[in-house]
PDB file of N, CA and C in Angstrom:
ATOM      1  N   UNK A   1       0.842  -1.177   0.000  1.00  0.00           N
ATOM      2  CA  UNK A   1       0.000   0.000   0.000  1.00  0.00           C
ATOM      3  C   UNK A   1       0.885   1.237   0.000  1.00  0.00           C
ATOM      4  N   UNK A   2       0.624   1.993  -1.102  1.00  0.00           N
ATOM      5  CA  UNK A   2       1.452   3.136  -0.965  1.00  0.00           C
ATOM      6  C   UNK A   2       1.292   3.981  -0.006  1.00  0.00           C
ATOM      7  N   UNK A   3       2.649   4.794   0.390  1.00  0.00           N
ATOM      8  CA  UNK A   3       2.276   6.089   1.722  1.00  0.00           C
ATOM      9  C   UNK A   3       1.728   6.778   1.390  1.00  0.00           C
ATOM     10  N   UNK A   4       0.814   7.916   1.991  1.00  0.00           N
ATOM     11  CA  UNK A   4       0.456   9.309   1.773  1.00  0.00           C
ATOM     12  C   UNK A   4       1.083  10.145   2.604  1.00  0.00           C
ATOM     13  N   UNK A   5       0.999  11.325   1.847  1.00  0.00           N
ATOM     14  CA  UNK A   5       1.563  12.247   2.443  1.00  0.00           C
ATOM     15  C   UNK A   5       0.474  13.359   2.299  1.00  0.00           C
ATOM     16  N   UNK A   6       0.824  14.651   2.931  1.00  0.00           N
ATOM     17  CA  UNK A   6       0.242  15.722   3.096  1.00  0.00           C
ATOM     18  C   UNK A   6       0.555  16.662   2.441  1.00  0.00           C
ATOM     19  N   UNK A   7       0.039  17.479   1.809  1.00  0.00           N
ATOM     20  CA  UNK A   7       0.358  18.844   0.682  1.00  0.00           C
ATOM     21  C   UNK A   7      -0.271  20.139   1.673  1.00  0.00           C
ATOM     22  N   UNK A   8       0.654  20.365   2.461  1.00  0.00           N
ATOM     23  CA  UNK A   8       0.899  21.713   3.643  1.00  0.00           C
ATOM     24  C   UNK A   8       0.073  22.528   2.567  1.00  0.00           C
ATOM     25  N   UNK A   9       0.093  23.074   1.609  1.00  0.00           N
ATOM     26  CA  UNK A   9      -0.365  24.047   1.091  1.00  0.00           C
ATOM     27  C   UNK A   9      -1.763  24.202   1.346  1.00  0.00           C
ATOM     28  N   UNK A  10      -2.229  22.361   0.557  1.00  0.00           N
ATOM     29  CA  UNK A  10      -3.903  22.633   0.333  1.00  0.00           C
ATOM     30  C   UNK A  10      -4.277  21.455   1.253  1.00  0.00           C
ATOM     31  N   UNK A  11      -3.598  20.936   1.959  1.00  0.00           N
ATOM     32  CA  UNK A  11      -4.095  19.891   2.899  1.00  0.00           C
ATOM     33  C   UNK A  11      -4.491  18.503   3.158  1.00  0.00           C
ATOM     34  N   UNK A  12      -4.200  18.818   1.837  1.00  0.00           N
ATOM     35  CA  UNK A  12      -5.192  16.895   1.135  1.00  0.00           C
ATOM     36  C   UNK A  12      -3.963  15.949   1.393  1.00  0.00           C
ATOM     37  N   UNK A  13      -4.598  14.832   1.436  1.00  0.00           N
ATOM     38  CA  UNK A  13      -4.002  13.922   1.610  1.00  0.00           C
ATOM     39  C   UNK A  13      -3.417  13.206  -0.219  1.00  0.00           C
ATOM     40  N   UNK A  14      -2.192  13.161  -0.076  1.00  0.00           N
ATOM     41  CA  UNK A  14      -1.921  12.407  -2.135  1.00  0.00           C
ATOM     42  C   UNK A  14      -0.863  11.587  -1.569  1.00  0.00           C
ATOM     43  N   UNK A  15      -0.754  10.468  -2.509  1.00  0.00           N
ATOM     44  CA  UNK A  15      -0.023   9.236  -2.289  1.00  0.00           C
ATOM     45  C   UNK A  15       1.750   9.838  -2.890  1.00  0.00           C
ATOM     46  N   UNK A  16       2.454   9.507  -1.781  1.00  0.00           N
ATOM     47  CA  UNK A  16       3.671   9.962  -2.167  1.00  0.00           C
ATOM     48  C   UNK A  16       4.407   9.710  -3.315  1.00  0.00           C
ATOM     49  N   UNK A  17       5.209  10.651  -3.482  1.00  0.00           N
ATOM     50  CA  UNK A  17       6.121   9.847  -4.773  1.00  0.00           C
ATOM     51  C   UNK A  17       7.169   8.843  -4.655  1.00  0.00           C
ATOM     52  N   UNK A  18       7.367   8.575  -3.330  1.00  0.00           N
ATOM     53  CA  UNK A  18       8.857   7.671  -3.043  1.00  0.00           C
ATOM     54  C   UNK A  18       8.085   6.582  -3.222  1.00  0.00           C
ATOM     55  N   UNK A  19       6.698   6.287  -3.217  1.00  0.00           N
ATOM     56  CA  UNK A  19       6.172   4.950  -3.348  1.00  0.00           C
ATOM     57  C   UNK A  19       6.260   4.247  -4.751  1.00  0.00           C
ATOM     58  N   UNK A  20       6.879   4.959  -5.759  1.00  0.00           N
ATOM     59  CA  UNK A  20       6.976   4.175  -6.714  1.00  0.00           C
ATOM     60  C   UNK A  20       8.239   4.182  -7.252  1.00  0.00           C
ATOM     61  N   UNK A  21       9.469   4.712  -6.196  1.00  0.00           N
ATOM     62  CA  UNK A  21      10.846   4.068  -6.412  1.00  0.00           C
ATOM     63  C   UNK A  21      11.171   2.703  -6.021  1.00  0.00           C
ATOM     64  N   UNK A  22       9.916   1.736  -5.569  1.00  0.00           N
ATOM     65  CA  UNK A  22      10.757   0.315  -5.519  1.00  0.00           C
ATOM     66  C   UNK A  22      10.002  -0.432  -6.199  1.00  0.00           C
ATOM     67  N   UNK A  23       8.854  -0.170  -7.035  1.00  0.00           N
ATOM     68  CA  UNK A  23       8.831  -0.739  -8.156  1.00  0.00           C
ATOM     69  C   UNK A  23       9.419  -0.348  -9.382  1.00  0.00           C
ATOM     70  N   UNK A  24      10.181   1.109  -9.447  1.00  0.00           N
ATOM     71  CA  UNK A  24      10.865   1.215 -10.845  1.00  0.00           C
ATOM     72  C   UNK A  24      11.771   0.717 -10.687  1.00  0.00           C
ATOM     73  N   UNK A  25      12.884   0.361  -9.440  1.00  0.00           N
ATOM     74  CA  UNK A  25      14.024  -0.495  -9.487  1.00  0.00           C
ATOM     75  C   UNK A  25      13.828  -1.622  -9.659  1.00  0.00           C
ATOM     76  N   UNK A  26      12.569  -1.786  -9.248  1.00  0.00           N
ATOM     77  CA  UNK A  26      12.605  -3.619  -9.594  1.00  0.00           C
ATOM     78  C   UNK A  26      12.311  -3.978 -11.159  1.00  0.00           C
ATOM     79  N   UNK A  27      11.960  -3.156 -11.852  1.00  0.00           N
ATOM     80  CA  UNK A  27      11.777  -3.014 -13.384  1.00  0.00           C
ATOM     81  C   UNK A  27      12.887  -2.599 -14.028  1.00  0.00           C
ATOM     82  N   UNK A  28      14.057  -1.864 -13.965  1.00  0.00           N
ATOM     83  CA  UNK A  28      15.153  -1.661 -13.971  1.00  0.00           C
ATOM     84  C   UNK A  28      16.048  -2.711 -13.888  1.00  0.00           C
ATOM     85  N   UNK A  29      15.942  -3.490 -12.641  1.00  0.00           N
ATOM     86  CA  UNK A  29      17.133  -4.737 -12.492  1.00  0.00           C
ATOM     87  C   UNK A  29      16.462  -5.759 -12.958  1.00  0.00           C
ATOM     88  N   UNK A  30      15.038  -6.098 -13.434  1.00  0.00           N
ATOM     89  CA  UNK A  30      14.820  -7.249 -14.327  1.00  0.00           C
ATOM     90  C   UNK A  30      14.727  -6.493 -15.812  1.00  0.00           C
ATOM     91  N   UNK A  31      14.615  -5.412 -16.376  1.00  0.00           N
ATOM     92  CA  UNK A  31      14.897  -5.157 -17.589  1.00  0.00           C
ATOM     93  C   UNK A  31      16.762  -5.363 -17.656  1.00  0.00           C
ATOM     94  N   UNK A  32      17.602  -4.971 -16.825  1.00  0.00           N
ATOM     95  CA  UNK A  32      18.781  -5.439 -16.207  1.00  0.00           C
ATOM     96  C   UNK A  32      19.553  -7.032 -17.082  1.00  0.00           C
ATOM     97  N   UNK A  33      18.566  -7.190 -16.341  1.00  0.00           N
ATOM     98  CA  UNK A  33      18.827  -9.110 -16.145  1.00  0.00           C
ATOM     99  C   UNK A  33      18.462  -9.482 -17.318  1.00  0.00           C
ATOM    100  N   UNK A  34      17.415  -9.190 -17.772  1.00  0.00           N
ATOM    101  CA  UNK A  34      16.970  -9.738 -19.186  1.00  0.00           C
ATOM    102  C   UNK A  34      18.035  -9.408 -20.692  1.00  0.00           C
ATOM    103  N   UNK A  35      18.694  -8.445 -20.439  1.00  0.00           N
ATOM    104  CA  UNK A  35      19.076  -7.302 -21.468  1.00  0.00           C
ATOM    105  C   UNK A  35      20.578  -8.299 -21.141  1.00  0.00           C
ATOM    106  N   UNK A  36      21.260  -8.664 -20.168  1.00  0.00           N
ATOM    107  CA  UNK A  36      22.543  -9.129 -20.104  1.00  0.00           C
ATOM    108  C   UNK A  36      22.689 -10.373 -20.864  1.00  0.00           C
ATOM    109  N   UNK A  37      23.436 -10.591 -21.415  1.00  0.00           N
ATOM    110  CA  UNK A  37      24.187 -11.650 -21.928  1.00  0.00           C
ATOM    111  C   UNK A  37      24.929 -12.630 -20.943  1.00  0.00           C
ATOM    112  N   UNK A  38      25.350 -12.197 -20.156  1.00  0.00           N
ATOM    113  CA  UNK A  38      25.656 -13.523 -19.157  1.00  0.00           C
ATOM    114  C   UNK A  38      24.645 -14.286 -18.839  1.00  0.00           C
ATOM    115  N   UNK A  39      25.582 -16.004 -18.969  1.00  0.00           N
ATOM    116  CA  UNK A  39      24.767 -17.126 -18.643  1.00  0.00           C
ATOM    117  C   UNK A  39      24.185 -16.900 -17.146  1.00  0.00           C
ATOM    118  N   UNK A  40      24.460 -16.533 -16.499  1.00  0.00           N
ATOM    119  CA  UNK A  40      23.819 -16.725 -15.463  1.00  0.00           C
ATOM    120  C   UNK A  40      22.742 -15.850 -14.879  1.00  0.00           C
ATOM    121  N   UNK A  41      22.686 -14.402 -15.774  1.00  0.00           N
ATOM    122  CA  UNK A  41      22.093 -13.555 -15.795  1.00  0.00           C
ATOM    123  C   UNK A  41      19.734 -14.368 -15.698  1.00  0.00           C
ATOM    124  N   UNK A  42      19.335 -14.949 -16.350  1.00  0.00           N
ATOM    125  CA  UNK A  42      18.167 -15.666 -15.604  1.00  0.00           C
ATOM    126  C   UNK A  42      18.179 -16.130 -14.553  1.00  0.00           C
ATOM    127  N   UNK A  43      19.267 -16.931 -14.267  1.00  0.00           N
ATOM    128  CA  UNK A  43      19.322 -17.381 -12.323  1.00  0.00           C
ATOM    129  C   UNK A  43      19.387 -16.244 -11.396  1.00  0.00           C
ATOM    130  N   UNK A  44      19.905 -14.936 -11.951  1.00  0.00           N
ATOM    131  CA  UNK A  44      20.194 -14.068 -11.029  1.00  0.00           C
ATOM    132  C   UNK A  44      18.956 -13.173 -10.851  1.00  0.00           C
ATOM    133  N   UNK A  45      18.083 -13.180 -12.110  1.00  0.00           N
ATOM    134  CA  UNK A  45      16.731 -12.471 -11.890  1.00  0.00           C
ATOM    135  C   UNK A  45      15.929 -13.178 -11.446  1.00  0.00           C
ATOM    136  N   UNK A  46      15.760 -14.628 -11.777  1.00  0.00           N
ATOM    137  CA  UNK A  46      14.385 -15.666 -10.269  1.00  0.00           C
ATOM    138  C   UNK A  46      15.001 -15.623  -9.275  1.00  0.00           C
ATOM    139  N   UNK A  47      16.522 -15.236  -8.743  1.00  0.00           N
ATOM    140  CA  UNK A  47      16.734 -15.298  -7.354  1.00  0.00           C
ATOM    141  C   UNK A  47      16.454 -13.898  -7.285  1.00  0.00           C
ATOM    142  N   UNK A  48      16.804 -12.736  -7.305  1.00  0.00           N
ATOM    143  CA  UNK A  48      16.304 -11.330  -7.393  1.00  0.00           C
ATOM    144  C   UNK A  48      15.042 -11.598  -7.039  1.00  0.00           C
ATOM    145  N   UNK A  49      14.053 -11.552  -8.126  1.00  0.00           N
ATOM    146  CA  UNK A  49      12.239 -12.152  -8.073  1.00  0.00           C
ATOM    147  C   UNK A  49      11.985 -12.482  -6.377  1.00  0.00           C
ATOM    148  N   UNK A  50      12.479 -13.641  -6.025  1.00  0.00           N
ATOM    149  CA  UNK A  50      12.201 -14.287  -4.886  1.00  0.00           C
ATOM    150  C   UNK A  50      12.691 -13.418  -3.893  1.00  0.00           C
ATOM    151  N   UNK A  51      13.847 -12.820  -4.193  1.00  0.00           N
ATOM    152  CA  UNK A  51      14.036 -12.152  -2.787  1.00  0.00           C
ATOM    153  C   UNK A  51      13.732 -10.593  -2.528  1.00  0.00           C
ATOM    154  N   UNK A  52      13.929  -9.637  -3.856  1.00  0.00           N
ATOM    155  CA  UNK A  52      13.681  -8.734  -3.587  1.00  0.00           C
ATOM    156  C   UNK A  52      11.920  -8.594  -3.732  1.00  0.00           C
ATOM    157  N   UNK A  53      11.240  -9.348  -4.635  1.00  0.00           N
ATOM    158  CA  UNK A  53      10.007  -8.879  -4.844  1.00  0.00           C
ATOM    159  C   UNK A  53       9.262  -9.758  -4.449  1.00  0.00           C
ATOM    160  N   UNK A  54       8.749 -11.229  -3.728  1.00  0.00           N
ATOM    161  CA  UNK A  54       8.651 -11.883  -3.190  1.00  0.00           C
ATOM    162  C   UNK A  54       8.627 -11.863  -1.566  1.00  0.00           C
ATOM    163  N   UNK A  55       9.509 -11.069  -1.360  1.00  0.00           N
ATOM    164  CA  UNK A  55      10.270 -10.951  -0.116  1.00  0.00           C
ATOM    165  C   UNK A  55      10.670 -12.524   0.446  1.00  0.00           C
ATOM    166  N   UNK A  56      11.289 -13.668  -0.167  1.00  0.00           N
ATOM    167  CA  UNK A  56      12.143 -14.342   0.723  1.00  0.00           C
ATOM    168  C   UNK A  56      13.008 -14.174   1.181  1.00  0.00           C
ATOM    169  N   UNK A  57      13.070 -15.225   2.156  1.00  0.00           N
ATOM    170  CA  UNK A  57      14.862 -14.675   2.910  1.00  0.00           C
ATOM    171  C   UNK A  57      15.746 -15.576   1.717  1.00  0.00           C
ATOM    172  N   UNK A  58      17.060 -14.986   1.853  1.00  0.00           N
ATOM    173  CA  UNK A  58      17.608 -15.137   0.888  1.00  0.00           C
ATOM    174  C   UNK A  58      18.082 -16.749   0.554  1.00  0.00           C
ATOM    175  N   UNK A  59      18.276 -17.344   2.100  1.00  0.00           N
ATOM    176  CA  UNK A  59      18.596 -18.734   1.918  1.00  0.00           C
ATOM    177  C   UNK A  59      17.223 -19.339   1.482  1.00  0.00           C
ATOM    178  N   UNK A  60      16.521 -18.767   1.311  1.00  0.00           N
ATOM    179  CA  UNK A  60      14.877 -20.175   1.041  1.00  0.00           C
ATOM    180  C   UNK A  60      15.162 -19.633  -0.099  1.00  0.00           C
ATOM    181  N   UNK A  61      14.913 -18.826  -0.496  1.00  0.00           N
ATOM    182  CA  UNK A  61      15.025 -18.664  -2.264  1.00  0.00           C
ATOM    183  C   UNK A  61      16.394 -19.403  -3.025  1.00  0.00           C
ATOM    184  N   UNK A  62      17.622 -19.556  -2.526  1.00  0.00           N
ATOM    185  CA  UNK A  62      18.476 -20.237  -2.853  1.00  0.00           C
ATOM    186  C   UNK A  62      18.541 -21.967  -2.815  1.00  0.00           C
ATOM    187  N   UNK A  63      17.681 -21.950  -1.683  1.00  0.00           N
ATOM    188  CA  UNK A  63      17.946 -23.241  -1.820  1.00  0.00           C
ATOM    189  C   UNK A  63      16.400 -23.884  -2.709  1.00  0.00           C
ATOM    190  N   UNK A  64      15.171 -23.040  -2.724  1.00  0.00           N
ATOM    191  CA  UNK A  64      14.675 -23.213  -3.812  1.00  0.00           C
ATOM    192  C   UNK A  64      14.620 -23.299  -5.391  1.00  0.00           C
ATOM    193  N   UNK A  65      16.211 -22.552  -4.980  1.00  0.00           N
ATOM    194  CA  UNK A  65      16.853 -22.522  -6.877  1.00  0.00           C
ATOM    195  C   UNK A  65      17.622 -23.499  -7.210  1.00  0.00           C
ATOM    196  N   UNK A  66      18.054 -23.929  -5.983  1.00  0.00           N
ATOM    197  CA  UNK A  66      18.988 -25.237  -5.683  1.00  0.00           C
ATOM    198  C   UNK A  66      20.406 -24.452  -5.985  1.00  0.00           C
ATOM    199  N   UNK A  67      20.737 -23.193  -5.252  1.00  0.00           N
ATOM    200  CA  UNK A  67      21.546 -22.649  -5.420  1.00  0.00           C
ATOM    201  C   UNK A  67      22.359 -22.758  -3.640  1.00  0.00           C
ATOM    202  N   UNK A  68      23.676 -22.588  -3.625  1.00  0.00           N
ATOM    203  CA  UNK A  68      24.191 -22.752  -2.483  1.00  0.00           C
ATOM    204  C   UNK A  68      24.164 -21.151  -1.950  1.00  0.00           C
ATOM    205  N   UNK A  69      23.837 -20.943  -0.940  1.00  0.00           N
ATOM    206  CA  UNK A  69      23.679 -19.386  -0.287  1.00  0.00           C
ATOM    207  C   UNK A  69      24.825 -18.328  -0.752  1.00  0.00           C
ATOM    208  N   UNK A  70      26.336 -19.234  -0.654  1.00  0.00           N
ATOM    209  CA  UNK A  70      27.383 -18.502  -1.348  1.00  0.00           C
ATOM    210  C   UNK A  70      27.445 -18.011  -2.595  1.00  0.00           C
ATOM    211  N   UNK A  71      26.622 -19.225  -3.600  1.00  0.00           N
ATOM    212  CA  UNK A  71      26.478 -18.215  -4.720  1.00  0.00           C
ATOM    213  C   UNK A  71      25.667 -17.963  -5.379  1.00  0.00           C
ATOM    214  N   UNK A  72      24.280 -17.884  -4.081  1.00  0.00           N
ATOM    215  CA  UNK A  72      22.901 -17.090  -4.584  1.00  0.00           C
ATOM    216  C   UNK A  72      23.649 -15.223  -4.346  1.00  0.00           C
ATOM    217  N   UNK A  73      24.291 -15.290  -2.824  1.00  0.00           N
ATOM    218  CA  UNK A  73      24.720 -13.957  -2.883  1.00  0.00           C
ATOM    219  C   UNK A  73      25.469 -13.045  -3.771  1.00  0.00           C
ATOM    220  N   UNK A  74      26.739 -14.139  -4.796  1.00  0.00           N
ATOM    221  CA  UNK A  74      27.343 -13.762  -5.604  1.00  0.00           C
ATOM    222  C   UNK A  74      26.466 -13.074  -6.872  1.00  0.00           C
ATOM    223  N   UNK A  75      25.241 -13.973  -7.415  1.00  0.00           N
ATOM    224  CA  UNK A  75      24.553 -13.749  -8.398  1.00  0.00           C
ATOM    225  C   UNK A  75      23.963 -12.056  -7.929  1.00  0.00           C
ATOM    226  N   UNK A  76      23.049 -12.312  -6.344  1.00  0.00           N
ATOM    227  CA  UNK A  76      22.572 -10.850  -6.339  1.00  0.00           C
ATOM    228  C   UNK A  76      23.499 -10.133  -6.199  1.00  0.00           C
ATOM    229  N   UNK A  77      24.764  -9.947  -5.933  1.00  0.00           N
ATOM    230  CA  UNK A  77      25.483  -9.081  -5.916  1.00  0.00           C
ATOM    231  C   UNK A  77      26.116  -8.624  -7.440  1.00  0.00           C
ATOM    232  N   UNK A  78      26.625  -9.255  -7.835  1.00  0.00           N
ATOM    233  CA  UNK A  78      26.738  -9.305  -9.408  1.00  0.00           C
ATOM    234  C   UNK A  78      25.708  -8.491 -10.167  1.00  0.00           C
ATOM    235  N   UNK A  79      24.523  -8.831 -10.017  1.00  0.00           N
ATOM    236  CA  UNK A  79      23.270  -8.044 -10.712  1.00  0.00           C
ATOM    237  C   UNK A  79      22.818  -7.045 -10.218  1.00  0.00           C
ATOM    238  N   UNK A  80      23.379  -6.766  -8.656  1.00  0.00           N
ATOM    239  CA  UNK A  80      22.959  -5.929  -8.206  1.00  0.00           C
ATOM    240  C   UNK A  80      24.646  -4.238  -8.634  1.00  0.00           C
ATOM    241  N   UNK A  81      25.338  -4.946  -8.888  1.00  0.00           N
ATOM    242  CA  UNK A  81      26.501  -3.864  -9.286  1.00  0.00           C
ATOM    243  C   UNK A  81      26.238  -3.779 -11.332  1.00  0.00           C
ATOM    244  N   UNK A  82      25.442  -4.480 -12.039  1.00  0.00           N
ATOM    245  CA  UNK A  82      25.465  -4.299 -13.126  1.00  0.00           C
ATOM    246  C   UNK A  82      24.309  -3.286 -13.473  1.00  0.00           C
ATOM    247  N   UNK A  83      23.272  -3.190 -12.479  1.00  0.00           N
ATOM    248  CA  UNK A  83      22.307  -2.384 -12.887  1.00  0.00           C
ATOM    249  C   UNK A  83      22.656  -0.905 -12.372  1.00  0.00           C
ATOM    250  N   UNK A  84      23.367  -1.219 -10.751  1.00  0.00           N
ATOM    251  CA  UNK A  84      23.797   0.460 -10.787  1.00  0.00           C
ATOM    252  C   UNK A  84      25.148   1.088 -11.589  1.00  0.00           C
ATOM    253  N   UNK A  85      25.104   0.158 -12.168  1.00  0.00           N
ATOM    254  CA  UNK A  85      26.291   0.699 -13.319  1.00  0.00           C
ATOM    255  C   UNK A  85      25.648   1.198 -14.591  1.00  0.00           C
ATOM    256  N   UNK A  86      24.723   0.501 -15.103  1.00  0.00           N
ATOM    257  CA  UNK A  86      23.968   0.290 -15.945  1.00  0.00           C
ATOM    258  C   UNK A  86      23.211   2.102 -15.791  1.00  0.00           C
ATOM    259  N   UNK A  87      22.657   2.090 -14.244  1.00  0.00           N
ATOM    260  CA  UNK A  87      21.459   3.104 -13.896  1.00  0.00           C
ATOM    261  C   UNK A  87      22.793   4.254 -14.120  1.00  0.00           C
ATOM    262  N   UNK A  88      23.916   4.262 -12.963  1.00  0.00           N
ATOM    263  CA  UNK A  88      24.797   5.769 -13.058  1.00  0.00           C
ATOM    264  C   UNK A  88      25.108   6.094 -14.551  1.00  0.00           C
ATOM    265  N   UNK A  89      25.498   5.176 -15.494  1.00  0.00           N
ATOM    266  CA  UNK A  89      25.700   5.368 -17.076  1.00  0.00           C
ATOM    267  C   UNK A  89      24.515   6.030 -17.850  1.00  0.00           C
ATOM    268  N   UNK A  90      23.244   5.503 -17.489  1.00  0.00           N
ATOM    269  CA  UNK A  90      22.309   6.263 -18.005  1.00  0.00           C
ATOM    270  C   UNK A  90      21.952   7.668 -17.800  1.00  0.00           C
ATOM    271  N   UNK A  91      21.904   8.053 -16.166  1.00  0.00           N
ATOM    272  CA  UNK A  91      21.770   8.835 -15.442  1.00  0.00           C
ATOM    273  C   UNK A  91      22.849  10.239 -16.076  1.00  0.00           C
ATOM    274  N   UNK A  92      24.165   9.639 -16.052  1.00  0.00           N
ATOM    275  CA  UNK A  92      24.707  10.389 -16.279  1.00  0.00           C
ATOM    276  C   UNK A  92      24.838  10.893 -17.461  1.00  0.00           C
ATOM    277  N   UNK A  93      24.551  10.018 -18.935  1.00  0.00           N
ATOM    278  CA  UNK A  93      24.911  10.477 -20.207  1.00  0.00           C
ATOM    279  C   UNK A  93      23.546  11.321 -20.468  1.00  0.00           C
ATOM    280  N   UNK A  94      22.284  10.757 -20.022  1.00  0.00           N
ATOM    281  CA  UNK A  94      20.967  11.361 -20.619  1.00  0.00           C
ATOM    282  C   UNK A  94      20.517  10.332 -21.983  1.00  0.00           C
ATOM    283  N   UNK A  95      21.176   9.106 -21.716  1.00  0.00           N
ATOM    284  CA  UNK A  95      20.615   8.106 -22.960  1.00  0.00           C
ATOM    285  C   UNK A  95      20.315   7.064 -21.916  1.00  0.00           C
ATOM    286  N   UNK A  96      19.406   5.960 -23.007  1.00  0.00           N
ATOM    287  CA  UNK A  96      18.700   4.847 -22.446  1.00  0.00           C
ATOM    288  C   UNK A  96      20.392   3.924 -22.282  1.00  0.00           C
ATOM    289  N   UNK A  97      20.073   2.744 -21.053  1.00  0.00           N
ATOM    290  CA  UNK A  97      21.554   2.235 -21.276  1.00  0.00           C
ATOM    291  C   UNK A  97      21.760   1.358 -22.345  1.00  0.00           C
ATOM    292  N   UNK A  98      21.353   0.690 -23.355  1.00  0.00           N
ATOM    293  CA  UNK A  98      21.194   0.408 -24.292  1.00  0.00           C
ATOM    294  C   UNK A  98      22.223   0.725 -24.884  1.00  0.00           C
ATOM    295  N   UNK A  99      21.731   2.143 -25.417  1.00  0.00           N
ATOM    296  CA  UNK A  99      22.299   2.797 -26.329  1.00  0.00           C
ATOM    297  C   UNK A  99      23.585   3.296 -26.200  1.00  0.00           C
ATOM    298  N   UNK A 100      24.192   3.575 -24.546  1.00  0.00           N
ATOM    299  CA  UNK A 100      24.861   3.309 -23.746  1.00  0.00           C
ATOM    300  C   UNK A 100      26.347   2.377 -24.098  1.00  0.00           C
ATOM    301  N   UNK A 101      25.903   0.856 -24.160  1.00  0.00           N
ATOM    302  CA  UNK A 101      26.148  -0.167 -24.056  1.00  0.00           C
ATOM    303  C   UNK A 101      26.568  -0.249 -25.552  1.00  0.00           C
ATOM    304  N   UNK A 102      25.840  -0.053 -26.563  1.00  0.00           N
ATOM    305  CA  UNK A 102      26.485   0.055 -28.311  1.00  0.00           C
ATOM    306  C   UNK A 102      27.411   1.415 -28.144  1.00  0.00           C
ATOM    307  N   UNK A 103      27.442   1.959 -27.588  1.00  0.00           N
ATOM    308  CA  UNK A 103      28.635   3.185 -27.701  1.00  0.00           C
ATOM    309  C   UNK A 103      29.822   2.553 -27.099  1.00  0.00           C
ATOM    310  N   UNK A 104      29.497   1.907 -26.296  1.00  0.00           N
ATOM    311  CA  UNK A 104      30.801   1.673 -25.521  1.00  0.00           C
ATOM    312  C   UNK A 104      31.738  -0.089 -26.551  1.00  0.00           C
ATOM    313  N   UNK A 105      30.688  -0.272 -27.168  1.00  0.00           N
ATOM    314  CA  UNK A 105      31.111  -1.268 -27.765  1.00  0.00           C
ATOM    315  C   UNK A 105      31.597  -0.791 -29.455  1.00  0.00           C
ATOM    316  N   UNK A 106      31.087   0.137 -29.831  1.00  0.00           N
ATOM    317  CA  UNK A 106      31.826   1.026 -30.993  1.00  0.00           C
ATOM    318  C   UNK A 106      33.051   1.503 -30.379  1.00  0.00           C
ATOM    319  N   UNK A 107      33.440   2.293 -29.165  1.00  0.00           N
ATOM    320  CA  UNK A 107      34.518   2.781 -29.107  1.00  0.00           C
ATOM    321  C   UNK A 107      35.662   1.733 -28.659  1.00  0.00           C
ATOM    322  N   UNK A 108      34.985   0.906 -28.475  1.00  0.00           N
ATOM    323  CA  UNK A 108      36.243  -0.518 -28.074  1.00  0.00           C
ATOM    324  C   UNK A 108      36.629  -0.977 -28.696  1.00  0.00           C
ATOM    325  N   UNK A 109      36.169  -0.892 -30.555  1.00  0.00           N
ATOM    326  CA  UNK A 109      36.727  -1.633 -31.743  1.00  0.00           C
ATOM    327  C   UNK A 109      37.188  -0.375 -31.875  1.00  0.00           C
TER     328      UNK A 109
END
């Protein structure tokens, strides 16, 4: 349920805006996950799924993946440093990371 907040001005009650920064990250790190080319990049978004949006604890979701806790953490950590890399690159150029991602691969040839 989203928060509300109060608008001092006119009094009313309106649903805040921070309430829909943890569903755009979670759309972000599975557009993320989907968009990567690493093999392991699907294991790392159903363990993501389960834990960040699901809310499991992290060992039930791992061992529901049949993943060992050591490297369910590796995967979220991994995916979790590719999207804020992914997000500061976007953020900062003013392009989708995409587009991003073909620049950086033109200037490397």
């Amino acid at each position: 349920m989203p928060r509300e907040t109060t608008n001092f001005r006119s009094g009313a009650t309106e649903p805040s805006r921070n309430a829909a920064v943890p569903g755009f990250m979670s759309r972000v790190i599975c557009n993320c996950a989907e968009a990567s080319a690493h093999p392991d990049a699907p294991m790392a978004l159903a363990l993501f799924q389960r834990v960040e949006i699901l809310k499991q604890p992290p060992g039930l979701a791992a061992r529901a993946l049949g993943l060992k806790p050591g490297d369910a953490a590796y995967l979220l950590t991994g995916l979790r440093q590719e999207v804020a890399k992914d997000l500061a690159l976007a953020l900062l150029a003013g392009q989708p990371s995409r587009e991003i991602d073909e620049q950086k691969e033109a200037d490397d040839e």
